[in-house]
C-alpha atoms as a PDB file:
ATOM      1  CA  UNK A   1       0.000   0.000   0.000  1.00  0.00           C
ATOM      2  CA  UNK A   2       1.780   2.979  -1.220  1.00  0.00           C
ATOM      3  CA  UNK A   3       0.804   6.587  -0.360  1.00  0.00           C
ATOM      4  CA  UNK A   4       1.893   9.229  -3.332  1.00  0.00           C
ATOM      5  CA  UNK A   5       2.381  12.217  -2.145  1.00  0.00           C
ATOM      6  CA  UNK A   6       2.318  13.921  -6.041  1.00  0.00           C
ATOM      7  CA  UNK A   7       0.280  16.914  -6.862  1.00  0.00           C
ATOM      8  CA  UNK A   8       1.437  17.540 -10.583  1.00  0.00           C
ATOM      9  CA  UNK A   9      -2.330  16.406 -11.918  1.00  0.00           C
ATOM     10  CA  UNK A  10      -3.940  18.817  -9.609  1.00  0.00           C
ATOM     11  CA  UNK A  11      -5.810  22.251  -9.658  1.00  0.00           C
ATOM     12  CA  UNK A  12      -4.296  24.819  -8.018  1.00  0.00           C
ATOM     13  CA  UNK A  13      -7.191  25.320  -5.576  1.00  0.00           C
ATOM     14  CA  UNK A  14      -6.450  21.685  -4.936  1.00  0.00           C
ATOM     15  CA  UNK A  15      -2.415  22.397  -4.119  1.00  0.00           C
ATOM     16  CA  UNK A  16      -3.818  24.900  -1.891  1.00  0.00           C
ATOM     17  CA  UNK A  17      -5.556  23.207  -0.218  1.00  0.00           C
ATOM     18  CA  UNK A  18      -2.855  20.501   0.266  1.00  0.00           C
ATOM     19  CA  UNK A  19      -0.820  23.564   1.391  1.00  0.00           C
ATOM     20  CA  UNK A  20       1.398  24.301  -1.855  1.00  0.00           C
ATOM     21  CA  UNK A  21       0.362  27.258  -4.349  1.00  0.00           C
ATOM     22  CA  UNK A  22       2.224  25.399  -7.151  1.00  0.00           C
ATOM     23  CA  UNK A  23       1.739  21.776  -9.173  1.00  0.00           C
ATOM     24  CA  UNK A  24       4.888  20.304  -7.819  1.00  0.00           C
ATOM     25  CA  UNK A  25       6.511  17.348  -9.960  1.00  0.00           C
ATOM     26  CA  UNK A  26       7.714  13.914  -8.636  1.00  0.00           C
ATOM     27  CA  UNK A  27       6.457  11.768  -6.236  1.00  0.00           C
ATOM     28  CA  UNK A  28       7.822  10.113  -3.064  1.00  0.00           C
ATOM     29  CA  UNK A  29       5.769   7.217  -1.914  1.00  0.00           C
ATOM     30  CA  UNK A  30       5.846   9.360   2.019  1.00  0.00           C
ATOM     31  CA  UNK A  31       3.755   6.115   3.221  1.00  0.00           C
ATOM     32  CA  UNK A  32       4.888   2.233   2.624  1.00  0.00           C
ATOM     33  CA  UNK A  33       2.918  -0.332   4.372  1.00  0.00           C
ATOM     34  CA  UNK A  34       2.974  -4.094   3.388  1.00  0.00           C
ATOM     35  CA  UNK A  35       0.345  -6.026   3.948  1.00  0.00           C
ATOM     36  CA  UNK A  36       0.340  -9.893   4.120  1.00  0.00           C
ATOM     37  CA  UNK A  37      -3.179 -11.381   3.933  1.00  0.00           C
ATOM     38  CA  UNK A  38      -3.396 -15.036   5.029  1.00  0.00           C
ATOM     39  CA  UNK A  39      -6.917 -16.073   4.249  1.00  0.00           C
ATOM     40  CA  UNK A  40      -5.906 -20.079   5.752  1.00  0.00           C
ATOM     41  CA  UNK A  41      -6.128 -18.426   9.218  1.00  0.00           C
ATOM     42  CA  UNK A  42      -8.266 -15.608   8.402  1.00  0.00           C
ATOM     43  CA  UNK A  43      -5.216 -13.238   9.283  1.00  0.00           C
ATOM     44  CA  UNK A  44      -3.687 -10.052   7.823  1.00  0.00           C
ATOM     45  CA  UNK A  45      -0.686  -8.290   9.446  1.00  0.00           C
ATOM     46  CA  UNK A  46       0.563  -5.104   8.171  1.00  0.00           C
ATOM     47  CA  UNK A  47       4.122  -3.690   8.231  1.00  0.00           C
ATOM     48  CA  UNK A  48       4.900  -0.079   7.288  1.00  0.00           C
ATOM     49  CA  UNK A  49       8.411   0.871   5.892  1.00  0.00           C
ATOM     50  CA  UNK A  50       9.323   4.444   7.547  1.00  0.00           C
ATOM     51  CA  UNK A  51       9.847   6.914   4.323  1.00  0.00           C
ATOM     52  CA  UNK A  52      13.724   8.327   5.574  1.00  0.00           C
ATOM     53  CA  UNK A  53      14.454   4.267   5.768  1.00  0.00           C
ATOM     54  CA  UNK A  54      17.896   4.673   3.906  1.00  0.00           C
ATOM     55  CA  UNK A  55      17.918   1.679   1.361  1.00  0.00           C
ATOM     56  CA  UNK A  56      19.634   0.982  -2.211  1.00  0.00           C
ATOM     57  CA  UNK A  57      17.043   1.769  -4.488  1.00  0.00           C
ATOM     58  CA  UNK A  58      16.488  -0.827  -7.360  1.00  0.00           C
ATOM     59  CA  UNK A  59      15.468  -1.307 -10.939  1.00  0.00           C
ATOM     60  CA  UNK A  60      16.025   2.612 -11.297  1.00  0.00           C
ATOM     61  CA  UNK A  61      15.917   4.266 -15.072  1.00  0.00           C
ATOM     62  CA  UNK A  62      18.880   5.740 -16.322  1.00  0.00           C
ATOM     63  CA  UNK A  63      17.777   9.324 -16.765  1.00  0.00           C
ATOM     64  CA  UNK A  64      16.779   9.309 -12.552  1.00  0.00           C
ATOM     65  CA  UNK A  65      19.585   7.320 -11.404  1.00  0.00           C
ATOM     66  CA  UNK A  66      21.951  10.202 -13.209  1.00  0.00           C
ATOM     67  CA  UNK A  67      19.505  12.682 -11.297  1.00  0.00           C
ATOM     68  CA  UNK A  68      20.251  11.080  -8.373  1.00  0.00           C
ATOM     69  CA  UNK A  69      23.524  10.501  -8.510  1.00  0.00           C
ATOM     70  CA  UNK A  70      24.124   7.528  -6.411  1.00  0.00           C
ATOM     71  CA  UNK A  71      21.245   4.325  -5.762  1.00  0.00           C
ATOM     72  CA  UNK A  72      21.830   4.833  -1.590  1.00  0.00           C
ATOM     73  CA  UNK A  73      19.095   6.726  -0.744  1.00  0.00           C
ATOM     74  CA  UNK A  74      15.863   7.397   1.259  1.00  0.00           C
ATOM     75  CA  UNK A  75      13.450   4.644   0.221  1.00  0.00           C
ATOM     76  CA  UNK A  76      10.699   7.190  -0.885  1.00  0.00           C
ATOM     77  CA  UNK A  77      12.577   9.086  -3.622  1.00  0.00           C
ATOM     78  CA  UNK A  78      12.167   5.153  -5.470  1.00  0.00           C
ATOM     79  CA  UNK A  79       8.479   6.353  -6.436  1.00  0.00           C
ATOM     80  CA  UNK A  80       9.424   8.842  -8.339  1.00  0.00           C
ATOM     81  CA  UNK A  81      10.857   6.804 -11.097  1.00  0.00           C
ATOM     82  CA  UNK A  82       8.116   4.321 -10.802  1.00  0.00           C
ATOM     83  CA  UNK A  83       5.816   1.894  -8.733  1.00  0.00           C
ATOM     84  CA  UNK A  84       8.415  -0.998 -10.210  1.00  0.00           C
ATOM     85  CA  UNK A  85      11.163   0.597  -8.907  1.00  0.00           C
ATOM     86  CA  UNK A  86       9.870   0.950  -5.398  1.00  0.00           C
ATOM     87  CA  UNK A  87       8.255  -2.699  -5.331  1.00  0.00           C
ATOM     88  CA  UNK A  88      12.200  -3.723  -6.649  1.00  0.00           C
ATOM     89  CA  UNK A  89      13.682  -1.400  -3.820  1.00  0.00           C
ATOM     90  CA  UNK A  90      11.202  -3.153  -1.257  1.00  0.00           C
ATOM     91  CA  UNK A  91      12.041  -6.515  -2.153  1.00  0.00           C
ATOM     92  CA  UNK A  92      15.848  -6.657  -2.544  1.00  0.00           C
ATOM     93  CA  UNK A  93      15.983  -4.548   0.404  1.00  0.00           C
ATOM     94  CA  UNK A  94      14.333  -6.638   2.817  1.00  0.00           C
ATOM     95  CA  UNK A  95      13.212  -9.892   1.079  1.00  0.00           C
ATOM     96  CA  UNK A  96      10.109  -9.633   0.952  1.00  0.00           C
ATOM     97  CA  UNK A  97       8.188 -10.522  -1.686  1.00  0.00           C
ATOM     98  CA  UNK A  98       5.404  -8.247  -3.644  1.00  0.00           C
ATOM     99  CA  UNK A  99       2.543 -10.063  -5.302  1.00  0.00           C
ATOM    100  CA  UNK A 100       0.678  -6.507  -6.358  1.00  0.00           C
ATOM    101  CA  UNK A 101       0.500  -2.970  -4.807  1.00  0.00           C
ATOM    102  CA  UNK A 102      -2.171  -0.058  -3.883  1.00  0.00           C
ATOM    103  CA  UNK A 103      -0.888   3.058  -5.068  1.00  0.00           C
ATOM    104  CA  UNK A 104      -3.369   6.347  -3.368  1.00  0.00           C
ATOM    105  CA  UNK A 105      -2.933  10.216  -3.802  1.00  0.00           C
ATOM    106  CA  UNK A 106      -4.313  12.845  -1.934  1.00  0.00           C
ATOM    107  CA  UNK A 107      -7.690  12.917  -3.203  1.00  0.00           C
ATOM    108  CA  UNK A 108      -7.804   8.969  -3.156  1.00  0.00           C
ATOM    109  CA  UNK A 109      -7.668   8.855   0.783  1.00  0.00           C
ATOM    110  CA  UNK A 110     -10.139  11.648   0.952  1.00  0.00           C
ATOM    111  CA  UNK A 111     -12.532   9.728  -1.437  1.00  0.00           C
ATOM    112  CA  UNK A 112     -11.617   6.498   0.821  1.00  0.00           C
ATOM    113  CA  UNK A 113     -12.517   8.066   3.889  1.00  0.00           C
ATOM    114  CA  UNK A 114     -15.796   9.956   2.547  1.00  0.00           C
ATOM    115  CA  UNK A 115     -17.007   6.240   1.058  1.00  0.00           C
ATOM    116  CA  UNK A 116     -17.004   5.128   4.625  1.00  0.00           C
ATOM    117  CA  UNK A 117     -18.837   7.892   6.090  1.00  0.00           C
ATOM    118  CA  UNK A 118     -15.252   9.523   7.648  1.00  0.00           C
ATOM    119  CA  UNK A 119     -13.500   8.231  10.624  1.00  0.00           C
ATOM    120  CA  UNK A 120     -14.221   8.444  14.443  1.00  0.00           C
ATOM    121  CA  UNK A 121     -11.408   9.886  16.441  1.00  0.00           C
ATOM    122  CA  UNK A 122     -11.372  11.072  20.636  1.00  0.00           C
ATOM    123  CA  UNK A 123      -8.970  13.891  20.714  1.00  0.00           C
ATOM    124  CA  UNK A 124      -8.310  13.919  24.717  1.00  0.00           C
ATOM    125  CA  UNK A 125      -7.914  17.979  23.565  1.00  0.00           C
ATOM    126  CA  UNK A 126      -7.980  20.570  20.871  1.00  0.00           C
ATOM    127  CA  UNK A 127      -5.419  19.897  18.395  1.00  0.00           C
ATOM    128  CA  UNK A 128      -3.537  21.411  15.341  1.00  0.00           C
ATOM    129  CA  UNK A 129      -1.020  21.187  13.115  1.00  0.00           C
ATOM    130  CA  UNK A 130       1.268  24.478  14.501  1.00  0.00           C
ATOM    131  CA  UNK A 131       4.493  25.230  12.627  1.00  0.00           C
ATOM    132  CA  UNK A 132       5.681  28.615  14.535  1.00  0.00           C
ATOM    133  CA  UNK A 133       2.249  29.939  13.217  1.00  0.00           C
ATOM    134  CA  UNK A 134       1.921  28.386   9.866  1.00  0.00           C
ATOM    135  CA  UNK A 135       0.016  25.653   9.999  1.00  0.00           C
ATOM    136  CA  UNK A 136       1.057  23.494   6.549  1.00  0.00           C
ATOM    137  CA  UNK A 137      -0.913  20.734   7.092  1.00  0.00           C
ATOM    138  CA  UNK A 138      -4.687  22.118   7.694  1.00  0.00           C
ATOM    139  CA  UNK A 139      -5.220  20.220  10.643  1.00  0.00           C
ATOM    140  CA  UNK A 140      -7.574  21.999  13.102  1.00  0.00           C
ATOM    141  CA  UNK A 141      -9.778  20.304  15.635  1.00  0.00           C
ATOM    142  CA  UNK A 142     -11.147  22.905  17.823  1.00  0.00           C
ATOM    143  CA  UNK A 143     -12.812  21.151  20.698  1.00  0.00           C
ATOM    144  CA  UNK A 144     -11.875  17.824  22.442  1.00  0.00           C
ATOM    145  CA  UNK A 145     -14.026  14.382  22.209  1.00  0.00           C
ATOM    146  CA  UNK A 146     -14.919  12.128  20.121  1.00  0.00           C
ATOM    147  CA  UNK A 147     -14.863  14.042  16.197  1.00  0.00           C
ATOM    148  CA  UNK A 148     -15.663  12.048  13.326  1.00  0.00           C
ATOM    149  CA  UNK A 149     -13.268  13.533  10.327  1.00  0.00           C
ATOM    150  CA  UNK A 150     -14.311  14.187   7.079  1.00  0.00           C
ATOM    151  CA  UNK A 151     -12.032  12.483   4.487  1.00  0.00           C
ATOM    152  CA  UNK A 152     -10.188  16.286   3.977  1.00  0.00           C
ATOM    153  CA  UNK A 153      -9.274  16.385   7.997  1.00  0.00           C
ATOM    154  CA  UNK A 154      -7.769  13.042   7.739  1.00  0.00           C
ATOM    155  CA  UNK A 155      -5.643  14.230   5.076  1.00  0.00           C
ATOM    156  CA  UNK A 156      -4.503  16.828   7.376  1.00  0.00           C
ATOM    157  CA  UNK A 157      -3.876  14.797  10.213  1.00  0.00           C
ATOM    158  CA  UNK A 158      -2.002  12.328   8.120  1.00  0.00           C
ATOM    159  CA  UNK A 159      -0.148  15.115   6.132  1.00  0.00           C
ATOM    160  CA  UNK A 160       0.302  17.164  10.423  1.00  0.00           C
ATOM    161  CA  UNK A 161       4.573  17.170  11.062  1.00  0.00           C
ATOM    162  CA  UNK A 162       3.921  19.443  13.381  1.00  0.00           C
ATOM    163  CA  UNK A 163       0.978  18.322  15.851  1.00  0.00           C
ATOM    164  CA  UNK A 164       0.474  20.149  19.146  1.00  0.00           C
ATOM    165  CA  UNK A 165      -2.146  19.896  21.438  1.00  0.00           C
ATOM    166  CA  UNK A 166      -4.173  22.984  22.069  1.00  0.00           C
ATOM    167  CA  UNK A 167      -4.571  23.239  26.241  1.00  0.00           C
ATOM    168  CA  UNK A 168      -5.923  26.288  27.422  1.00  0.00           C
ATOM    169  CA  UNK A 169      -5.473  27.369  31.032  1.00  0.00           C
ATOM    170  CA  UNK A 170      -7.880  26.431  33.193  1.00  0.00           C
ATOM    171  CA  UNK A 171      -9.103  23.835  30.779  1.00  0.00           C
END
């Protein structure tokens, strides 16, 4: 299950909202998870791959292995070349093997989450996504409990890097 991270086929309104004015190219696969399904014991287990897991990426085209420079890098910058090159990257790297993959953008995971009627969350506070002031991700939950999230606040609180708690005094 790959999460793409690429905006290039959006609108700008869309960027914006995704917190970037500008179509940006590439794509770096910022969420791997495998999942192994084992329907003989009615099982599935699911392992994600952190995206900074340095690796040596594999089955890489020539023009973006001269981009890169060298094949030792951060396992996400594989997507950019290609699904092929990740599923390559994921197997010689750690042996296991890939029978087919999920690849979702942005608006795939808020069309996910919408299908199912959103998501139920308890926030023990207030929350946000608080960069000294900017807040890049979206993410604003303004009052503690259990929210249920629309498919475009789970975007933002899977996109938050920087997710504070909002305590007021007295609160």
């Amino acid at each position: 299950l790959v999460g793409d991270d690429s905006r290039a086929d959006n609108t700008p309104a869309e960027n914006k909202a995704f917190g970037s004015v500008a179509t940006t190219s590439g794509a770096h696969s910022d969420t791997i998870k495998i999942a192994h399904v084992d329907p003989g014991t009615g099982t599935a287990s699911l392992l994600s791959i952190p995206r900074d897991t340095y690796v040596t990426l594999s089955g890489l085209s020539a023009s973006w292995l001269s981009q890169l420079g060298t094949r030792d890098q951060k396992i996400n910058a594989a997507l950019n070349d290609n699904v092929d090159s990740l599923v390559q990257t994921v197997q010689n790297s750690f042996g296991i093997p890939i029978q087919s993959w999920v690849l979702i953008n942005f608006n795939g995971l808020i069309g996910a989450v919408q299908t199912v009627g959103g998501i139920n969350l308890d926030f023990p506070y207030p929350v946000r996504d608080d960069d000294q002031g900017n807040n890049n991700s979206g993410l604003s939950i303004p009052r503690a409990g259990c929210q249920n999230l629309s498919g475009a606040e789970t975007l933002d609180l899977s996109r938050s890097r920087f997710y504070q708690y909002e305590i007021r005094p007295g609160v």
